[in-house]
C-alpha atoms as a PDB file:
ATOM      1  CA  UNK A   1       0.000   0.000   0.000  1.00  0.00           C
ATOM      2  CA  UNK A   2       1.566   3.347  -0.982  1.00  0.00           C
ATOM      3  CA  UNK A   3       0.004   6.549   0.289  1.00  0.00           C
ATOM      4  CA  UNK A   4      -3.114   4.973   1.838  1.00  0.00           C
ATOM      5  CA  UNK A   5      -3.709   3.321  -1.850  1.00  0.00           C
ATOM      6  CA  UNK A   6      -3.287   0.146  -2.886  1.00  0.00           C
ATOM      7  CA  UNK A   7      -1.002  -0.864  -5.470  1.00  0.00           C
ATOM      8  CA  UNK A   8      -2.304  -3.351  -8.032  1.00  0.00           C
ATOM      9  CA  UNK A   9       0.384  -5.642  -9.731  1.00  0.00           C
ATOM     10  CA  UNK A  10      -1.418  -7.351 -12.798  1.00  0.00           C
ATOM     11  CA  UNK A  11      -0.149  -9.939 -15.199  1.00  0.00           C
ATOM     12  CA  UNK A  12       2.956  -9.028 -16.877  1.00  0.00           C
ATOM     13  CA  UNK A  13       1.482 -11.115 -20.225  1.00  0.00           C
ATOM     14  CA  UNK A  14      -1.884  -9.911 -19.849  1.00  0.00           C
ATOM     15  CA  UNK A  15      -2.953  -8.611 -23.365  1.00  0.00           C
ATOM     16  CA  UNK A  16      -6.198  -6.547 -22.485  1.00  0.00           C
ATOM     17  CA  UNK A  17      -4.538  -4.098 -20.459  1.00  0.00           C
ATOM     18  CA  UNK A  18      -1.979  -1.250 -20.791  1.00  0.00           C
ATOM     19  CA  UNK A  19       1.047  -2.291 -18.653  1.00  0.00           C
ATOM     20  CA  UNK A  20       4.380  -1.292 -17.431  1.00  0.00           C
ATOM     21  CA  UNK A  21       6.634  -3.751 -16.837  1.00  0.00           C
ATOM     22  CA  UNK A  22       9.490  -3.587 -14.140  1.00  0.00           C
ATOM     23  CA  UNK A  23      12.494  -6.274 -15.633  1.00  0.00           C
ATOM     24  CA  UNK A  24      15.629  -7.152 -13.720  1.00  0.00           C
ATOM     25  CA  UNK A  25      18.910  -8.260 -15.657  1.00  0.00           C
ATOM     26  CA  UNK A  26      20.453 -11.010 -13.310  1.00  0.00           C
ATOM     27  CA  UNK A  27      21.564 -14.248 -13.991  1.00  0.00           C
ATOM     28  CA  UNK A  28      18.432 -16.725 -14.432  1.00  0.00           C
ATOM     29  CA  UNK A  29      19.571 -20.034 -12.590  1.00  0.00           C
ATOM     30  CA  UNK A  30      16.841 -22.333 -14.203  1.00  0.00           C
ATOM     31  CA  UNK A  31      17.986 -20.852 -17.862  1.00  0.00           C
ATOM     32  CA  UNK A  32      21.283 -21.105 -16.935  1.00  0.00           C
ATOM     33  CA  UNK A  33      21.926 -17.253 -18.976  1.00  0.00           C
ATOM     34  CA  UNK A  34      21.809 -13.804 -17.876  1.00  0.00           C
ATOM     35  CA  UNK A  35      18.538 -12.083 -18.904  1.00  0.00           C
ATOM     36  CA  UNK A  36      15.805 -10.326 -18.095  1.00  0.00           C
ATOM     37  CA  UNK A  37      13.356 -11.243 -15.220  1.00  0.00           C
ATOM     38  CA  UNK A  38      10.042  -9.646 -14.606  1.00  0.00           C
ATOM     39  CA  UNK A  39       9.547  -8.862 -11.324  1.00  0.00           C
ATOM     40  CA  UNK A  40       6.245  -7.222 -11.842  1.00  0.00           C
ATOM     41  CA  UNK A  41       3.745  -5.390 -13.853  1.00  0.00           C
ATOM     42  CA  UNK A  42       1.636  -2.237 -13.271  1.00  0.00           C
ATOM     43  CA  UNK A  43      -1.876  -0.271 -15.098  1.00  0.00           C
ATOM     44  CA  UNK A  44      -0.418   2.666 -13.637  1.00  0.00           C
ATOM     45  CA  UNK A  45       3.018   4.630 -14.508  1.00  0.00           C
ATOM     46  CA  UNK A  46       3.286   5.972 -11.089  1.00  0.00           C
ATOM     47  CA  UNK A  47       3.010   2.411  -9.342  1.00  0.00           C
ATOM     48  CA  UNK A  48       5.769   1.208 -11.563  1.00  0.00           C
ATOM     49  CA  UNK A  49       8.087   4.069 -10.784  1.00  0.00           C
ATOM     50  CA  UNK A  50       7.152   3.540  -7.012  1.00  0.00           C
ATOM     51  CA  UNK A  51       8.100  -0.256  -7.212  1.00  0.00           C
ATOM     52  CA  UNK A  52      11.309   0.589  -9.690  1.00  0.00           C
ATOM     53  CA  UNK A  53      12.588   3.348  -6.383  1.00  0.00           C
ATOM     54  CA  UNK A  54      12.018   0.503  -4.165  1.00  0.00           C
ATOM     55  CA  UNK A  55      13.750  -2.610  -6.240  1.00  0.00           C
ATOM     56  CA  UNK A  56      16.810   0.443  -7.375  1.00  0.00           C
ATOM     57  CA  UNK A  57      17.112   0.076  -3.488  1.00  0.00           C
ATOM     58  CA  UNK A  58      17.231  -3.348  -3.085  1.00  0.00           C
ATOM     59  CA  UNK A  59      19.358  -3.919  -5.976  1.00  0.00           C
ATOM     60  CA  UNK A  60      21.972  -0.946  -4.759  1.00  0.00           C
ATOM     61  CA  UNK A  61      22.072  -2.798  -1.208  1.00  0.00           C
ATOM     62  CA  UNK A  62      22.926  -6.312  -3.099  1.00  0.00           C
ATOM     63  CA  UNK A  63      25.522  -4.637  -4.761  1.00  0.00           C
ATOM     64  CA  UNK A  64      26.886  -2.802  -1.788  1.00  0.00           C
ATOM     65  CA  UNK A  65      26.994  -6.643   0.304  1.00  0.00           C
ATOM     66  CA  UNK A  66      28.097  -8.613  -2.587  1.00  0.00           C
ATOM     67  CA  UNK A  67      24.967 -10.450  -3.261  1.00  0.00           C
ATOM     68  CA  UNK A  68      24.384  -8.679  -6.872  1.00  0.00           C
ATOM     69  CA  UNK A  69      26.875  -8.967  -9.303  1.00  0.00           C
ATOM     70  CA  UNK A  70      27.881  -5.430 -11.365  1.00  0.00           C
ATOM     71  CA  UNK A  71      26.497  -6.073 -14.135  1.00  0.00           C
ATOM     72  CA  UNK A  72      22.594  -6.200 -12.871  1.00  0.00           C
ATOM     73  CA  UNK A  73      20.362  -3.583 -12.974  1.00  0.00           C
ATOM     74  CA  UNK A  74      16.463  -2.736 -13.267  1.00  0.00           C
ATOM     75  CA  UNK A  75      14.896  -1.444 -16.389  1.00  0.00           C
ATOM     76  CA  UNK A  76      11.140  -1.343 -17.658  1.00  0.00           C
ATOM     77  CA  UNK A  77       8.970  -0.936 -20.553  1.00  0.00           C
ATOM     78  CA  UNK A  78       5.476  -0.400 -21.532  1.00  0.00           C
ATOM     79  CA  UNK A  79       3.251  -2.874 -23.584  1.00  0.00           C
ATOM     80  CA  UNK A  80      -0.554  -1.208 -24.967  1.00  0.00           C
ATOM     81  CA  UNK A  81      -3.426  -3.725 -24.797  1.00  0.00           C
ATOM     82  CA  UNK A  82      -2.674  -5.950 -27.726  1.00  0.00           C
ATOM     83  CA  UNK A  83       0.767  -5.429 -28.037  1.00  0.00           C
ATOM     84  CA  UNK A  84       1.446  -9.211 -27.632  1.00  0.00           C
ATOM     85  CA  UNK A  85      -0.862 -10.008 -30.218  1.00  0.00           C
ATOM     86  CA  UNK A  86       0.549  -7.359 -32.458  1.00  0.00           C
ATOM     87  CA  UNK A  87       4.070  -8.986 -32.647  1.00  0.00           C
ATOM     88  CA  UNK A  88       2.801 -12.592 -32.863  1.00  0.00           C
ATOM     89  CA  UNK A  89       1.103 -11.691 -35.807  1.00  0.00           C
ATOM     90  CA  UNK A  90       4.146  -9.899 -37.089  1.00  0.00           C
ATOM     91  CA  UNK A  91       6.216 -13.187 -36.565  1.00  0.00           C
ATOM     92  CA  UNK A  92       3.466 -15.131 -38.447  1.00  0.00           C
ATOM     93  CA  UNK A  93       3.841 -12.705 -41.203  1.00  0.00           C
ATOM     94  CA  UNK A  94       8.221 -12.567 -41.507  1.00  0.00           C
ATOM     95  CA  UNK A  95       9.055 -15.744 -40.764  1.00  0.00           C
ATOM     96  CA  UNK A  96       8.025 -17.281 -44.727  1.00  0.00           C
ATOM     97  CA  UNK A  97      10.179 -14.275 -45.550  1.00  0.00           C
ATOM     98  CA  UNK A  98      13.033 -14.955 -43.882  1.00  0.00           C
ATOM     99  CA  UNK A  99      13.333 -18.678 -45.021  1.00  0.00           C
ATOM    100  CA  UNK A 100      11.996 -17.963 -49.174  1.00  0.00           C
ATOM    101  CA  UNK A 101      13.825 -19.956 -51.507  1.00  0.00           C
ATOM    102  CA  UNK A 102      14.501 -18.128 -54.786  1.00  0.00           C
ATOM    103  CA  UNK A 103      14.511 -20.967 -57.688  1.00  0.00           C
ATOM    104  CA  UNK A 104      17.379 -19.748 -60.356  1.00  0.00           C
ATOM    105  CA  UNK A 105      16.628 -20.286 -63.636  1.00  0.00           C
ATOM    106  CA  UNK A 106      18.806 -22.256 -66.071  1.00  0.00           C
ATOM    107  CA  UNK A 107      19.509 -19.104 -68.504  1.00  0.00           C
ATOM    108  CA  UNK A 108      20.431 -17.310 -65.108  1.00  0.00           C
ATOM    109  CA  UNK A 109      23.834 -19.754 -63.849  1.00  0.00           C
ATOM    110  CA  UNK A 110      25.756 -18.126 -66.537  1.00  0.00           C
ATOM    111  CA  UNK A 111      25.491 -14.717 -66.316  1.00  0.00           C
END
């Protein structure tokens, strides 16, 4: 609760909402990479800067201990309702693109 209001975290995937998305760059043991991990998702822009003060925080006292490596940090973004949608349907569209096989004609080899 922040300021007598409550803070509602939705569904970082959820497609029928506006959402800002709070991501941490730390090493992901079950992927065994370094990448980014949502930590949460907000309707509002001034939740998600309220939650990205508190995790900066966090993440500076990690570092300060030893329990963070250097290279973490926080960063967000925003996704419109639909956006997930949008770029799956992009992807359906490319990827026949990106794998086309151009026949050559015979007259073609020797030019």
């Amino acid at each position: 609760m922040r300021d007598g209001r409550a803070v509602v975290e939705v569904a970082w995937d959820d497609d029928a909402q506006d959402r800002w998305i709070l991501w941490w760059y730390r090493y992901d043991e079950s992927r065994h990479e370094r990448r980014n991990t949502v930590v949460a998702a907000f309707t509002k822009r001034a939740e998600f800067d309220g939650r990205l003060a508190e995790a900066s925080k966090e993440l500076e006292r990690l570092k300060a201990e030893g329990k963070a490596e250097p290279v973490e940090r926080l960063s967000g973004v925003f996704h419109p309702t639909g956006y997930r949608a949008e770029v799956r349907e992009r992807r359906t569209y490319r990827r026949p693109d990106r794998y086309r096989i151009v026949a050559r004609r015979s007259d073609d080899q020797n030019t």
